[in-house]
C-alpha atoms as a PDB file:
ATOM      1  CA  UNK A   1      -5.275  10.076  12.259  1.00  0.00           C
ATOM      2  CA  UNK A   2      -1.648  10.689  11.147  1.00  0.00           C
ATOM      3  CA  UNK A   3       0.971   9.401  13.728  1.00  0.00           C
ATOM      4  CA  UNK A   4       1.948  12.720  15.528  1.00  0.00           C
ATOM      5  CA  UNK A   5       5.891  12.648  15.287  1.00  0.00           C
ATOM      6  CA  UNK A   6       7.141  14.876  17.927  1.00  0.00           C
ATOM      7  CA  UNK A   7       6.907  13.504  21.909  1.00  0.00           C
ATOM      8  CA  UNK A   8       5.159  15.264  24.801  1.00  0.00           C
ATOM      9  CA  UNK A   9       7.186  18.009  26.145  1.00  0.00           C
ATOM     10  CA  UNK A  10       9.198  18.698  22.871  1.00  0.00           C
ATOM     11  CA  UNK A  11       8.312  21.690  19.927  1.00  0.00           C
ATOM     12  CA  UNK A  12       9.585  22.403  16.549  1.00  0.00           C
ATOM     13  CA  UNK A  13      10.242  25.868  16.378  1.00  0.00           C
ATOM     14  CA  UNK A  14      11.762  26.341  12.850  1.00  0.00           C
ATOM     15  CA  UNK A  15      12.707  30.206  12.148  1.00  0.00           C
ATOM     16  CA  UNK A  16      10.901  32.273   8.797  1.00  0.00           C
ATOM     17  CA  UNK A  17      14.227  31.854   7.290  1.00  0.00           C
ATOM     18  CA  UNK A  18      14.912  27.770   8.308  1.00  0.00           C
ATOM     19  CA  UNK A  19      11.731  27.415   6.684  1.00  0.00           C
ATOM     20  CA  UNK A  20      12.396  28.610   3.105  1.00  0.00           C
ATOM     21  CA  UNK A  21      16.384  28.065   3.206  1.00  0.00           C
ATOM     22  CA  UNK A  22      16.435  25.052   3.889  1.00  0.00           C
ATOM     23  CA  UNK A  23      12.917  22.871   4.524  1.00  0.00           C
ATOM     24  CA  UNK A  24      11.907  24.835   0.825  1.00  0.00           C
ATOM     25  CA  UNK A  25      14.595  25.552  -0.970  1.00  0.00           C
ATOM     26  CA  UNK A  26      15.839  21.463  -0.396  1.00  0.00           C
ATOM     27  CA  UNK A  27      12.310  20.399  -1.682  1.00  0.00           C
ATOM     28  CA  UNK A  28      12.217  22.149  -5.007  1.00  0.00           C
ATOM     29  CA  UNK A  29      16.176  21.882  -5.999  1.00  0.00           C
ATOM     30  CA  UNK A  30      17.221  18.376  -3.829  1.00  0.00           C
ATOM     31  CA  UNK A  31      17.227  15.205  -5.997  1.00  0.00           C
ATOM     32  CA  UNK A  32      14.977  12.852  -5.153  1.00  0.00           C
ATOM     33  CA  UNK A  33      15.779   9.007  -5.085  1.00  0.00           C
ATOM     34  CA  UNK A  34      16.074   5.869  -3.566  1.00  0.00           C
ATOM     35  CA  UNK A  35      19.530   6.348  -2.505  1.00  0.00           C
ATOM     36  CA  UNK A  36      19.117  10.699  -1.913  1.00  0.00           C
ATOM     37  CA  UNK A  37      16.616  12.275   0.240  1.00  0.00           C
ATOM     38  CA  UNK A  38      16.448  16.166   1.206  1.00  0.00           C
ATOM     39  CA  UNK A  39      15.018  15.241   4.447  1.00  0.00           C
ATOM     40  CA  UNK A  40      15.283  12.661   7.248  1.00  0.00           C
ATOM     41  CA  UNK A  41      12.523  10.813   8.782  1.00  0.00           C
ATOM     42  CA  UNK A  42      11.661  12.765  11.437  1.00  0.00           C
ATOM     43  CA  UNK A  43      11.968  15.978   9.106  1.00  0.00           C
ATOM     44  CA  UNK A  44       9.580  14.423   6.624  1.00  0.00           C
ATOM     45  CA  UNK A  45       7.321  13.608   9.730  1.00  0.00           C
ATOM     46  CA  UNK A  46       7.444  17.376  10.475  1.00  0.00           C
ATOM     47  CA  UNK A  47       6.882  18.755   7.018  1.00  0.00           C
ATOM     48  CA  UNK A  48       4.341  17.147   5.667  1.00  0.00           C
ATOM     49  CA  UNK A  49       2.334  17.264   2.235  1.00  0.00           C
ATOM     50  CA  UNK A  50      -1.361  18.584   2.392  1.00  0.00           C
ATOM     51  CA  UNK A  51      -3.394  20.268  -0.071  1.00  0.00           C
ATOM     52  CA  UNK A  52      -4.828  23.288   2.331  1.00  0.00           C
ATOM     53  CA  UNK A  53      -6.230  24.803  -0.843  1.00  0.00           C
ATOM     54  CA  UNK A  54      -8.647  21.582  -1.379  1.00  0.00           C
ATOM     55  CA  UNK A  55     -11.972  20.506   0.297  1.00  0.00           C
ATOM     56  CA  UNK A  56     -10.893  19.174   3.586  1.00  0.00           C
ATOM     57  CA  UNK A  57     -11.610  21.964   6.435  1.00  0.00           C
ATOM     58  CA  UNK A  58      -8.947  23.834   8.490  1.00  0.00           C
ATOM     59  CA  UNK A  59      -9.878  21.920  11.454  1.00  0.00           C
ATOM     60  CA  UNK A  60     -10.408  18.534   9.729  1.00  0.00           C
ATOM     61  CA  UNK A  61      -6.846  18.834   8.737  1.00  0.00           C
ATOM     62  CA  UNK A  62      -5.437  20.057  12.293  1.00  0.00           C
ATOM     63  CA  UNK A  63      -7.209  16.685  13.739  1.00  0.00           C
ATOM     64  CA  UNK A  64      -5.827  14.762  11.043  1.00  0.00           C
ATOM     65  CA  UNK A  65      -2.147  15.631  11.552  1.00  0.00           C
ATOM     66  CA  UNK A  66      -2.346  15.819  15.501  1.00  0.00           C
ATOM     67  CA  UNK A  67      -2.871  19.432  16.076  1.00  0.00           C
ATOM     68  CA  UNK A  68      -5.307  18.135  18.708  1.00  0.00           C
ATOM     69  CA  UNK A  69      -2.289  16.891  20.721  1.00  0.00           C
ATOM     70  CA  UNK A  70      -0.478  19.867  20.514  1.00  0.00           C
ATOM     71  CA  UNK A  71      -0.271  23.118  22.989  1.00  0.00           C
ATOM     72  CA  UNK A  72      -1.647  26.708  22.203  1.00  0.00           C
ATOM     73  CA  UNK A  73       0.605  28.583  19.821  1.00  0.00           C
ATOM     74  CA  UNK A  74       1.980  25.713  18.749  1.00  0.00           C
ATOM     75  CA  UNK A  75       1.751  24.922  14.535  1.00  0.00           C
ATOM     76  CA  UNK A  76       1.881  22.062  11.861  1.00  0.00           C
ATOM     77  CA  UNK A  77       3.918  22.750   8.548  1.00  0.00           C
ATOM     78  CA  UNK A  78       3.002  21.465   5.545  1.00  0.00           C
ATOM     79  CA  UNK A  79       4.587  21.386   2.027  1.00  0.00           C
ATOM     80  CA  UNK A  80       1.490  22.768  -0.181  1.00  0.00           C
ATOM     81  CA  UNK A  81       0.824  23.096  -4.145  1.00  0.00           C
ATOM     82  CA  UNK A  82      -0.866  25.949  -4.784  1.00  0.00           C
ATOM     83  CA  UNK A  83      -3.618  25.621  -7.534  1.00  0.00           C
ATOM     84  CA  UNK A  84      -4.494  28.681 -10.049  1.00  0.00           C
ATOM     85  CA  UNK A  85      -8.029  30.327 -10.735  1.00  0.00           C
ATOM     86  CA  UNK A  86      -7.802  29.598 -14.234  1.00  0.00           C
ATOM     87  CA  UNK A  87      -5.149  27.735 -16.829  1.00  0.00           C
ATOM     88  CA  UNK A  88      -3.811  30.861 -17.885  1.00  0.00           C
ATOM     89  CA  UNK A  89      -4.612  33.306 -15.592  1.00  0.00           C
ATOM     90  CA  UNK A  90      -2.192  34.085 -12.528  1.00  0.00           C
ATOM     91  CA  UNK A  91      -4.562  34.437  -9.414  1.00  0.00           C
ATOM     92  CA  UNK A  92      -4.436  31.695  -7.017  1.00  0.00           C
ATOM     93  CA  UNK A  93      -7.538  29.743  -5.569  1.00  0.00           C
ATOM     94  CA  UNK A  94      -7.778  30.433  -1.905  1.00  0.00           C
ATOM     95  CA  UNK A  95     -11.214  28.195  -0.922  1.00  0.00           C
ATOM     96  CA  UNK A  96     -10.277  25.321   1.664  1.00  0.00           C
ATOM     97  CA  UNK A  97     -13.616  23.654   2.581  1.00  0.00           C
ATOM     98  CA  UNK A  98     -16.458  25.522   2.744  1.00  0.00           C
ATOM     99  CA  UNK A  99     -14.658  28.601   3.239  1.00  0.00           C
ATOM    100  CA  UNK A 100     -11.622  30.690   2.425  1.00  0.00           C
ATOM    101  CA  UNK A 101      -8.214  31.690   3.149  1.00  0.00           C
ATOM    102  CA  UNK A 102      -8.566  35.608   3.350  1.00  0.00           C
ATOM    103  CA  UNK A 103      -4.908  37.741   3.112  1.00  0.00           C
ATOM    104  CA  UNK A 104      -4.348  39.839   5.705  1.00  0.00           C
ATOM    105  CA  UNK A 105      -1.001  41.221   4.623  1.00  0.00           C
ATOM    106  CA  UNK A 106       1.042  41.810   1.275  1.00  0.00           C
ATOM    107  CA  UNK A 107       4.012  39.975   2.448  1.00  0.00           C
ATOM    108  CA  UNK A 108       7.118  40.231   4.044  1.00  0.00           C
ATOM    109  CA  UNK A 109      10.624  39.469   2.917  1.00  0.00           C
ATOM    110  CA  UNK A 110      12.475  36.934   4.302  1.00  0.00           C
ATOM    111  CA  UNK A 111      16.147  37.553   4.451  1.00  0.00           C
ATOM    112  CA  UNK A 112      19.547  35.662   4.987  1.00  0.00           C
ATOM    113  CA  UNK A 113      23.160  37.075   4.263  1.00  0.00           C
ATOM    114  CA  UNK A 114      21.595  40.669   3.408  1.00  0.00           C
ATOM    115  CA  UNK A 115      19.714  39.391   0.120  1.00  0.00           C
ATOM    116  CA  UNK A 116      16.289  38.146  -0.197  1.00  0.00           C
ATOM    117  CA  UNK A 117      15.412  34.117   0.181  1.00  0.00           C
ATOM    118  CA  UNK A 118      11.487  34.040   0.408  1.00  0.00           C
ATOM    119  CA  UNK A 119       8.194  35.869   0.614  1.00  0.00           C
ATOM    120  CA  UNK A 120       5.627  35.359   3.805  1.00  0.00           C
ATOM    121  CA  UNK A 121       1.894  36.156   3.800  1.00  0.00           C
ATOM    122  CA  UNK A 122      -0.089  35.393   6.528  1.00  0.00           C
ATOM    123  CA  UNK A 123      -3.775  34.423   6.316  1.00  0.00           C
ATOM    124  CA  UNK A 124      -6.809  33.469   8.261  1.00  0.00           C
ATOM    125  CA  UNK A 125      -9.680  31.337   7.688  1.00  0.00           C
ATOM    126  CA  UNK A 126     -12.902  33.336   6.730  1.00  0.00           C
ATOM    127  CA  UNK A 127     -16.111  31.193   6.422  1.00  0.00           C
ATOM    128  CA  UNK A 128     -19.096  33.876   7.596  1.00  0.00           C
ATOM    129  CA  UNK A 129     -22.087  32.159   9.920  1.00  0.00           C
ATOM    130  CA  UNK A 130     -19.648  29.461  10.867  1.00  0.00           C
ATOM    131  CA  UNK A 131     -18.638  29.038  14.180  1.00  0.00           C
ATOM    132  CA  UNK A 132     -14.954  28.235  13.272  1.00  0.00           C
ATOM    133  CA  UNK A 133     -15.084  31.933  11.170  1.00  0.00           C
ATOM    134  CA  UNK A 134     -11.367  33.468  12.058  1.00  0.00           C
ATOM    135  CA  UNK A 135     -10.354  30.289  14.028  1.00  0.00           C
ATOM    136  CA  UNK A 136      -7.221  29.734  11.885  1.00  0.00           C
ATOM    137  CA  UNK A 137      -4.425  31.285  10.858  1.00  0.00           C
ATOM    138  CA  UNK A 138      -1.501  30.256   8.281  1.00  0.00           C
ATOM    139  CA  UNK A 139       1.248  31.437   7.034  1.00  0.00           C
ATOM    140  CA  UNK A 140       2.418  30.864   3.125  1.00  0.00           C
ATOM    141  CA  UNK A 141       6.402  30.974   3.009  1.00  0.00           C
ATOM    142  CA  UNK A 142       7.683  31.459  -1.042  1.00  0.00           C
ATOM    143  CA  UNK A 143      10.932  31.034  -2.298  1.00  0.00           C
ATOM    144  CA  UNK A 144      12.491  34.182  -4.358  1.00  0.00           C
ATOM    145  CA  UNK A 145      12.000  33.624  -7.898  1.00  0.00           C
ATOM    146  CA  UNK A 146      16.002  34.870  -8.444  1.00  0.00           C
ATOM    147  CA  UNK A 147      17.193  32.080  -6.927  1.00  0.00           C
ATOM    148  CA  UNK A 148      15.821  29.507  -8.967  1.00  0.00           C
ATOM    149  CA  UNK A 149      18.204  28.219 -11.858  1.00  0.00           C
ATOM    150  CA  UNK A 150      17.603  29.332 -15.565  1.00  0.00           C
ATOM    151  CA  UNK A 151      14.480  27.902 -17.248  1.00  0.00           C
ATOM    152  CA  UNK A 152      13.658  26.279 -13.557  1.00  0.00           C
ATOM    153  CA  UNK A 153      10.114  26.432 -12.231  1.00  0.00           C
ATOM    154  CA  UNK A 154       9.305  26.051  -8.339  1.00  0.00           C
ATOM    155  CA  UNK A 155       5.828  24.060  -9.569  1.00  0.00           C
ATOM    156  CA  UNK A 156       3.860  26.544  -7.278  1.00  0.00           C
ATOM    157  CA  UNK A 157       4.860  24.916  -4.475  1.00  0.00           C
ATOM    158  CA  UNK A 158       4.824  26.663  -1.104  1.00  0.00           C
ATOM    159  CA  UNK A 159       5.548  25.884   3.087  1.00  0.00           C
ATOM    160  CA  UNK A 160       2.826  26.916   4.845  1.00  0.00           C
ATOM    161  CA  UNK A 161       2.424  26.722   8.486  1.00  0.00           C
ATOM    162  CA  UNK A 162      -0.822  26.841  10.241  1.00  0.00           C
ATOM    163  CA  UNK A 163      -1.825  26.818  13.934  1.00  0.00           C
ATOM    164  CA  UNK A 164      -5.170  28.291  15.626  1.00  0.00           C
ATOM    165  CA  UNK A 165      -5.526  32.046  15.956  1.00  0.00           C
ATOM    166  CA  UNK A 166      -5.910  32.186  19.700  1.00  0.00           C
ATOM    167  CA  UNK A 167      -7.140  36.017  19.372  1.00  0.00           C
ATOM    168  CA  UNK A 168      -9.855  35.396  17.731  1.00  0.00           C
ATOM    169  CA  UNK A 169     -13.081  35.905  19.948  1.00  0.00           C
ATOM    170  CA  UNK A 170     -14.357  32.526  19.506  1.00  0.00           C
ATOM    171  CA  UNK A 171     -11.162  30.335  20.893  1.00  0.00           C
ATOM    172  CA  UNK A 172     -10.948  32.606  23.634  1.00  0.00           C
ATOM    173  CA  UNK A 173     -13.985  31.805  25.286  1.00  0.00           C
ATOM    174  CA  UNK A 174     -13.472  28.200  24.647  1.00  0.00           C
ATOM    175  CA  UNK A 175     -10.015  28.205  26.074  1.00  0.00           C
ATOM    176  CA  UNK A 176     -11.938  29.907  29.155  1.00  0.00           C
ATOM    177  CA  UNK A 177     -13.986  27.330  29.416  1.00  0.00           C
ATOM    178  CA  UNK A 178     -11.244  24.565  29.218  1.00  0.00           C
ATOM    179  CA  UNK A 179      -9.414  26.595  31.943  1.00  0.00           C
ATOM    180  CA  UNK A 180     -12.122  26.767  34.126  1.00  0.00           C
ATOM    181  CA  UNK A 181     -13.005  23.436  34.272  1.00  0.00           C
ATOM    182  CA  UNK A 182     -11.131  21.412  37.489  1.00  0.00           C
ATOM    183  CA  UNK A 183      -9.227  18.484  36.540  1.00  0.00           C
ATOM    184  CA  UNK A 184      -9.554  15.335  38.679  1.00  0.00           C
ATOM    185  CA  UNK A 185      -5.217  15.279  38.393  1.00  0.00           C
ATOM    186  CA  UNK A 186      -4.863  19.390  39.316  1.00  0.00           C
ATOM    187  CA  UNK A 187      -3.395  18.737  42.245  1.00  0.00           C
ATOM    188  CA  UNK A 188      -0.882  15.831  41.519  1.00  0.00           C
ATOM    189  CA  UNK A 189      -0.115  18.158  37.952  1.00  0.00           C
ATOM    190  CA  UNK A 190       3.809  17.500  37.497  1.00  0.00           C
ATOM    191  CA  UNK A 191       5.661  20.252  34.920  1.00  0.00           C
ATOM    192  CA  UNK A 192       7.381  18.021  32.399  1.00  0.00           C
ATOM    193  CA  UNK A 193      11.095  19.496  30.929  1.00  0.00           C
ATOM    194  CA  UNK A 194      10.246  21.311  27.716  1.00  0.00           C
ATOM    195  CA  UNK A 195      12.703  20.440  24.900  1.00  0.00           C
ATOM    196  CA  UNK A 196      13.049  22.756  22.155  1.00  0.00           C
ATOM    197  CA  UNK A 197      14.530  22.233  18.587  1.00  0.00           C
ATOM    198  CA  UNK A 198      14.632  26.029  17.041  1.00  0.00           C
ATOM    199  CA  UNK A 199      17.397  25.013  14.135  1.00  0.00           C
ATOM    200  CA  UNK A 200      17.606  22.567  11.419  1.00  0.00           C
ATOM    201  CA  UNK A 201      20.852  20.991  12.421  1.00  0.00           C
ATOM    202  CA  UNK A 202      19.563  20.088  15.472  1.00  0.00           C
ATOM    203  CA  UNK A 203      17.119  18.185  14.100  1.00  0.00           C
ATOM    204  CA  UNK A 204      19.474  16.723  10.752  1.00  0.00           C
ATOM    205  CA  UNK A 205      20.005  13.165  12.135  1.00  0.00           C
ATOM    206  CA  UNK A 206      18.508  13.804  15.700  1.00  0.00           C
ATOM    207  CA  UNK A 207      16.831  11.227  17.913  1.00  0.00           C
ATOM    208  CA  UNK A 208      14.110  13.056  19.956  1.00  0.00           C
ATOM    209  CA  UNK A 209      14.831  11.186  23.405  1.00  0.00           C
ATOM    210  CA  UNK A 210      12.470  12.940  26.258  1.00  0.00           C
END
């Protein structure tokens, strides 16, 4: 499993427009080299690389990057390449595993200064007769084409973040039953300070100390 970066008690909470103004945008026009990096460590341990279009399952890939560590709602974010249906045609593949990433919506703009940064779609995993149909949900944050320089190309690279879809049927009767079940520490349960990091500069150079 893939060292989980951020300590108990703290969340990355990264707005739409964090996301694809500066976590995107720095990853498809930053310079990349020994001495130059768009991101820090603990950034790069937040925003990771994964290829959610590819044969690993949704929740093969949540396991993998800690999402079993993390609390409900929360989401991992991962820097994807998105892969076409054919050479020349202009659909994209949507199959991850043995299922699918079905749209739900035909995006949403993402704005900053009154003009428009990015594109969001939101998806959820569809894989009929499995029991982890619906469980998933992501979200696929695009940069606006006018803001890439002349003759530039983005190389179909997207954000996308993904967490479970705790309205679907299925998770809610198996958060029931986690909830329901006593714990042998219920009654010594301490409630540990939250820490929250909701902008990029607080995380620029930041030590996570909890």
């Amino acid at each position: 499993m893939v060292d989980f970066p951020i300590s108990v008690g703290c969340r990355f909470l990264p707005t739409d427009k964090e996301l694809v103004s500066y976590y995107l945008s720095n990853k498809l026009f930053m310079t990349h080299t020994e001495t130059e990096q768009p991101f820090n460590d603990l950034e790069k341990a937040l925003v990771k690389e994964c290829d959610l279009y590819g044969s690993v399952e949704p929740w093969e890939v949540w396991n993998l990057y800690g999402g079993d560590h993390m609390e409900n709602g929360q989401a991992l974010y991962f820097f994807v390449r998105l892969k076409k249906v054919s050479v020349n045609g202009s659909r994209i593949c949507r199959r991850v595993g043995s299922g699918t990433w079905a749209g739900e919506d035909s995006g949403d703009r993402i704005m900053a200064a009154g003009n428009v940064v990015g594109f969001k779609k939101r998806f959820r995993y569809e894989n009929h007769g499995s029991p982890y149909d619906g469980d998933w949900v992501m979200h696929e944050f695009a940069i606006d084409s006018s803001l890439l320089r002349q003759h530039q190309k983005p190389d179909n690279i997207v954000l996308c973040r993904m967490k479970r879809n705790l309205l679907s049927k299925k998770n809610k009767f198996k958060q029931y039953c986690i909830n329901s079940e006593p714990s042998k520490h219920s009654k010594i349960a301490v409630q540990q300070d939250i820490q929250v990091f909701e902008s990029k500069e607080e995380l620029v150079g930041y030590k996570i100390d909890v």
